[in-house]
N, C-alpha and C. Protein backbone atom coordinates (compact mmCIF):
# COMPACT_ATOMS: atom_id res chain seq x y z
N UNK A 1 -13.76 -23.48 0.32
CA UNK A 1 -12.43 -23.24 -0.18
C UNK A 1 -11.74 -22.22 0.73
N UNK A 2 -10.35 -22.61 0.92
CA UNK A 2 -9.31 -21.01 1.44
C UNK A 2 -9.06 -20.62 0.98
N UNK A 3 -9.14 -19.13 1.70
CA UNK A 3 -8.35 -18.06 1.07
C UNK A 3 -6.74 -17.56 1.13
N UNK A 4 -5.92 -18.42 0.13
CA UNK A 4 -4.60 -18.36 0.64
C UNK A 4 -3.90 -17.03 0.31
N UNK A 5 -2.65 -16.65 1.27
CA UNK A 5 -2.15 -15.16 0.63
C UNK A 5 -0.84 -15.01 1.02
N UNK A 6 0.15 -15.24 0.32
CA UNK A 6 1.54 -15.33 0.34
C UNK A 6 2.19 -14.36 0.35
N UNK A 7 2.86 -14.28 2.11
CA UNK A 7 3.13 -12.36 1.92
C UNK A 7 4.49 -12.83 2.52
N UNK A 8 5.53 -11.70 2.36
CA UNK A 8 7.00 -12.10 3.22
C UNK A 8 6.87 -11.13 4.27
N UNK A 9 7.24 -11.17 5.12
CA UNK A 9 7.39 -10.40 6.56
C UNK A 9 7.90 -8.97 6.14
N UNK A 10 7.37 -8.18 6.56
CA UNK A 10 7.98 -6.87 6.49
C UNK A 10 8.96 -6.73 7.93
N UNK A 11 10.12 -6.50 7.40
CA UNK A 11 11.23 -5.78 8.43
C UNK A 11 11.00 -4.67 8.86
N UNK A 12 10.58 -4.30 9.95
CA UNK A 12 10.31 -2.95 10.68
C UNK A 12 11.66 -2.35 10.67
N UNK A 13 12.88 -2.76 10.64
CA UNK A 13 14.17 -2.17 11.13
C UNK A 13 14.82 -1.93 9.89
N UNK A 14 14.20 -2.06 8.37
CA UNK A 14 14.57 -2.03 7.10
C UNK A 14 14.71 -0.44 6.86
N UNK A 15 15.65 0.29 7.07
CA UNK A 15 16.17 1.90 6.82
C UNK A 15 16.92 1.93 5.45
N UNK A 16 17.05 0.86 4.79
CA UNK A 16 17.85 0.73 3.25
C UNK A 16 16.77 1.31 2.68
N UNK A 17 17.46 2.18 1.45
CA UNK A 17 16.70 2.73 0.07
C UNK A 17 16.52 1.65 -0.80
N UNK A 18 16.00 0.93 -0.26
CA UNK A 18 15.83 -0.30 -1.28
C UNK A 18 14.14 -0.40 -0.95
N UNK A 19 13.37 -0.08 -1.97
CA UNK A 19 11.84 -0.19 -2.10
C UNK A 19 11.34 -1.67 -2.46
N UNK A 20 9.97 -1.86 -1.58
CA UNK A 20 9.72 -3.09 -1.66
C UNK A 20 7.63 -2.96 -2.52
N UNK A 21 8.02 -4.24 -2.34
CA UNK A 21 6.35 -3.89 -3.54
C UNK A 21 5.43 -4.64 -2.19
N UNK A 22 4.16 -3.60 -2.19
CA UNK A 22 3.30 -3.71 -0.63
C UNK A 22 2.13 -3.53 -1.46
N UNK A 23 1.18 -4.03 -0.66
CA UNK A 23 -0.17 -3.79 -0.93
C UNK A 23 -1.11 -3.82 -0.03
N UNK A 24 -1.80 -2.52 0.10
CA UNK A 24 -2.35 -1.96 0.98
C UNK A 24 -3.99 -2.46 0.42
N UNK A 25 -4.59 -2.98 1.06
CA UNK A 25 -6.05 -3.73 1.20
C UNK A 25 -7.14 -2.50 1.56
N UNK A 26 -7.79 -1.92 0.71
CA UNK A 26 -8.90 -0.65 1.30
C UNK A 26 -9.99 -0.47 0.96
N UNK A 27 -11.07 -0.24 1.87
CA UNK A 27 -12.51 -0.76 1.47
C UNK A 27 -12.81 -0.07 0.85
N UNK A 28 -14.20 -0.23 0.11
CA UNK A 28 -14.50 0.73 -0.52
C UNK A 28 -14.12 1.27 -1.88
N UNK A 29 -12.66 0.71 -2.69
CA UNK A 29 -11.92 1.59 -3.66
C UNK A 29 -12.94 1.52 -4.46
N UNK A 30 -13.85 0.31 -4.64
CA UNK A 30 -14.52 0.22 -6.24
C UNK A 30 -15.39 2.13 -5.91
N UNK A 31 -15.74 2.53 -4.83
CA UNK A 31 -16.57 3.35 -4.74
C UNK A 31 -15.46 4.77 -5.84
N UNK A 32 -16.37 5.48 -6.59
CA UNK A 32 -15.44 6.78 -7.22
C UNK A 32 -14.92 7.59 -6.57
N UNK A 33 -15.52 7.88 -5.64
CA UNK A 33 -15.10 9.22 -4.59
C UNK A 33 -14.10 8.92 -4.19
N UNK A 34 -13.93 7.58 -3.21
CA UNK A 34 -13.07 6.98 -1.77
C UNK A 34 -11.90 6.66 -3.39
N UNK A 35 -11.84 6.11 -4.28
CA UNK A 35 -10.85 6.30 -5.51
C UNK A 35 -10.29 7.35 -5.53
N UNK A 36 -10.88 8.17 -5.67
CA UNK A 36 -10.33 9.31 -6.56
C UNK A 36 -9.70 10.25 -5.53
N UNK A 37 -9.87 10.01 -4.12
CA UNK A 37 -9.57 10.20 -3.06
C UNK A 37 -8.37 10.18 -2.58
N UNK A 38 -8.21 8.94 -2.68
CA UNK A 38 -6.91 8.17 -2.29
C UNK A 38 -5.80 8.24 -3.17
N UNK A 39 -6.90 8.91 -5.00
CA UNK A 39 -5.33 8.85 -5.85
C UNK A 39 -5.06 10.53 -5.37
N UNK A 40 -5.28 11.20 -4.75
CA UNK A 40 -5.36 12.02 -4.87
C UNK A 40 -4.29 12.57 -3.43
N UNK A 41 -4.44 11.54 -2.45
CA UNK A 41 -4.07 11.37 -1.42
C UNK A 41 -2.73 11.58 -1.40
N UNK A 42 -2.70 10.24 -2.66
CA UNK A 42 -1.64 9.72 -2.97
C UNK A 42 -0.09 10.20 -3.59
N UNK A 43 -0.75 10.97 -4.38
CA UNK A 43 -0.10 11.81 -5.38
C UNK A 43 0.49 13.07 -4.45
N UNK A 44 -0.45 13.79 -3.45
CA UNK A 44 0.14 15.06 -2.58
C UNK A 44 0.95 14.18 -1.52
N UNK A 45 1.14 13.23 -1.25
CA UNK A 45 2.05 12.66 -0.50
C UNK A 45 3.50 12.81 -0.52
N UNK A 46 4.10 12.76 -2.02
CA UNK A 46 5.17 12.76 -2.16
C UNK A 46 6.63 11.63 -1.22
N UNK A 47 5.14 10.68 -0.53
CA UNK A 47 6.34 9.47 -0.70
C UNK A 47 6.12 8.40 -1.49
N UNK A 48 5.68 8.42 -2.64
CA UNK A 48 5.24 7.08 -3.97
C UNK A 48 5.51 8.32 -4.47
N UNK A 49 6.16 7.67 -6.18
CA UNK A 49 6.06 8.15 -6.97
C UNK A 49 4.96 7.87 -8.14
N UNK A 50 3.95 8.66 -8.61
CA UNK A 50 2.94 8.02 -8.99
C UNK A 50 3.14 6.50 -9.83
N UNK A 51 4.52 6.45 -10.73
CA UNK A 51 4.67 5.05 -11.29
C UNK A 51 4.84 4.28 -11.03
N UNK A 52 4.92 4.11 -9.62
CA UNK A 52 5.24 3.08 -9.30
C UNK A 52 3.95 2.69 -8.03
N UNK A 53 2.39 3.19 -8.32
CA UNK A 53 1.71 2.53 -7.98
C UNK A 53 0.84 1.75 -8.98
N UNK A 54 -0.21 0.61 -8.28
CA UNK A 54 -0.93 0.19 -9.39
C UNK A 54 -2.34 0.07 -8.75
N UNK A 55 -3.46 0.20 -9.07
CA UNK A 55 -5.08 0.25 -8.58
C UNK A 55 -5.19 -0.90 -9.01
N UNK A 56 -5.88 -1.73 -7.96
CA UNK A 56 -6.40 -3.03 -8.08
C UNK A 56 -7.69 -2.62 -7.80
N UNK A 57 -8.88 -3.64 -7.91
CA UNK A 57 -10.02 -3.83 -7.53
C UNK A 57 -10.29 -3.93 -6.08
N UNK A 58 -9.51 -4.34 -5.03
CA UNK A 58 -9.69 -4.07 -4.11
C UNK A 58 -8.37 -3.63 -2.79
N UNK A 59 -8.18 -2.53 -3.92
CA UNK A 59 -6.93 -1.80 -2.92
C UNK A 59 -5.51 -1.26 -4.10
N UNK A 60 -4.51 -1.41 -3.35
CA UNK A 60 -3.45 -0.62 -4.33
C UNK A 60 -2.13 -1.37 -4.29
N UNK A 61 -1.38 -1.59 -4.86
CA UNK A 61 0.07 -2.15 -4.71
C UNK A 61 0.96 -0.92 -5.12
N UNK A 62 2.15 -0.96 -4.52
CA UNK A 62 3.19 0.21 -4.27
C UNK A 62 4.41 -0.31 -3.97
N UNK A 63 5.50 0.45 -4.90
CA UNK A 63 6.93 0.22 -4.92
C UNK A 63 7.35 1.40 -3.54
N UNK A 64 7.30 0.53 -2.26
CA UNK A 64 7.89 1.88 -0.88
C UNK A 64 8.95 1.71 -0.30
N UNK A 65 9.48 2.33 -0.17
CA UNK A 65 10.36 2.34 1.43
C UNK A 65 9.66 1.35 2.47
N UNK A 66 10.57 0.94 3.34
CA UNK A 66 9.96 0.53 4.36
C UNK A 66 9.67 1.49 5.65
N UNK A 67 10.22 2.60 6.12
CA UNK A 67 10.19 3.54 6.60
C UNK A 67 8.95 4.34 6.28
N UNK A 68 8.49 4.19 4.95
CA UNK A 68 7.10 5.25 4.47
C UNK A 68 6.05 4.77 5.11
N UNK A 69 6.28 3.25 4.97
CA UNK A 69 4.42 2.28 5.30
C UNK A 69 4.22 3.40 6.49
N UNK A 70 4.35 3.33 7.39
CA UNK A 70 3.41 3.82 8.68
C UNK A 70 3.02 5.35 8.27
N UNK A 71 3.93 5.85 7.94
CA UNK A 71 3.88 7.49 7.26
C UNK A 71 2.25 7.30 6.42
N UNK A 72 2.08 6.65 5.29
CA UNK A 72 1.16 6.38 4.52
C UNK A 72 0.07 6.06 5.18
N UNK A 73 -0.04 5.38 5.95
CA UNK A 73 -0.97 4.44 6.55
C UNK A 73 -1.59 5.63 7.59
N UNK A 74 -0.46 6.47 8.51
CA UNK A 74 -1.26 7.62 8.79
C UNK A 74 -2.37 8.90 8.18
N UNK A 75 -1.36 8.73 7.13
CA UNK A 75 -2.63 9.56 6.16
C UNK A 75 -3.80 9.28 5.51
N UNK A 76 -3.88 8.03 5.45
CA UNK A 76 -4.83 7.53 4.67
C UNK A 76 -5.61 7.17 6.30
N UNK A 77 -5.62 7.19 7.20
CA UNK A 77 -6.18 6.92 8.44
C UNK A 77 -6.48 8.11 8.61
N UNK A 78 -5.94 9.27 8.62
CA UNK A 78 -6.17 10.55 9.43
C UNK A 78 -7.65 11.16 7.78
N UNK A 79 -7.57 10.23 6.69
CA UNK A 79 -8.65 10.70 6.14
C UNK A 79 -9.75 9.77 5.99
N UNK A 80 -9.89 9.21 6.39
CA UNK A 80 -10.83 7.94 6.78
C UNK A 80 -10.88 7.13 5.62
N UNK A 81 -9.76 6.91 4.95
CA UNK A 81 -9.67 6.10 4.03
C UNK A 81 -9.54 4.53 5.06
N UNK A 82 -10.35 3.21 4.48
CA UNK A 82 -10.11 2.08 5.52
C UNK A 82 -9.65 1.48 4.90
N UNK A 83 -8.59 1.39 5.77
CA UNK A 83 -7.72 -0.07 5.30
C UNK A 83 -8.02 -1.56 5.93
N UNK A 84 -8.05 -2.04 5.55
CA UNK A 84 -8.10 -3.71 5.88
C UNK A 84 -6.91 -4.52 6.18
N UNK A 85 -5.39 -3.73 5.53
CA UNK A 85 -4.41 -4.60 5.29
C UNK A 85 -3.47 -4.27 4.54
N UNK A 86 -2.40 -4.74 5.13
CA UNK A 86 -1.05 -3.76 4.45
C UNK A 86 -0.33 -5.22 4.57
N UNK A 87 0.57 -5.87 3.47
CA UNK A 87 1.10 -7.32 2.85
C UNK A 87 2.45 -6.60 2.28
N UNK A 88 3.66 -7.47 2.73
CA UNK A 88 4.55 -7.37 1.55
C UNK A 88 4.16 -8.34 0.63
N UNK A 89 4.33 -8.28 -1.12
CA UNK A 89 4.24 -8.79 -1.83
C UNK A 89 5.03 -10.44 -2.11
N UNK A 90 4.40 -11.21 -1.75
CA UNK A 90 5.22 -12.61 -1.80
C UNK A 90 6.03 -12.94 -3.09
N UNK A 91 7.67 -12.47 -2.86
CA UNK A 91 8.43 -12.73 -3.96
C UNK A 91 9.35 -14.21 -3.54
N UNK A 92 9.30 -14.98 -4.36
CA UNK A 92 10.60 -16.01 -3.77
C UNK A 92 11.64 -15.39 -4.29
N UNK A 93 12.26 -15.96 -3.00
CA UNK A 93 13.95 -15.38 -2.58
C UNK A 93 14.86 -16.58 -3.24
N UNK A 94 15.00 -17.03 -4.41
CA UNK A 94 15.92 -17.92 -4.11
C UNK A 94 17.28 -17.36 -4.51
């Protein structure tokens, strides 16, 4: 069987305050530590507001900026949190 995964392109040149729903793919979350880690990460970040993330089983979904992703993605890199994968959330546009 495939593994299908319906993502829309993220606009690198997207500077609008208009937040998009992403989900960041990261190994390890089931582990408690690398969890509790990342919420923790997450929260002193101050670019998510905690409500508007959600913990999945294998990784996190987040209402962001498009401007934040790389911001985020540095921090969670500069703490050896691993990511696998960063998706915009496949919404149809009609």
């Amino acid at each position: 069987m495939n593994d299908i995964l319906l993502v829309n392109k993220i606009n690198h040149k997207d500077y609008s305050s208009e937040k998009q729903k992403v989900f960041f793919q990261i190994g390890g979350i089931h582990i408690p530590r690398v969890e509790g880690r990342l919420m923790e990460l997450i929260g002193n970040s101050r670019l998510i507001d905690e409500k508007d993330v959600v913990y999945k089983y294998n990784g996190f979904e987040v209402d962001i900026l498009t401007q934040s992703i790389p911001i985020l993605v540095k921090i969670l890199a500069e703490n050896n949190i691993p990511i696998f994968g960063v998706y915009a959330i496949y919404i149809p546009r009609l």
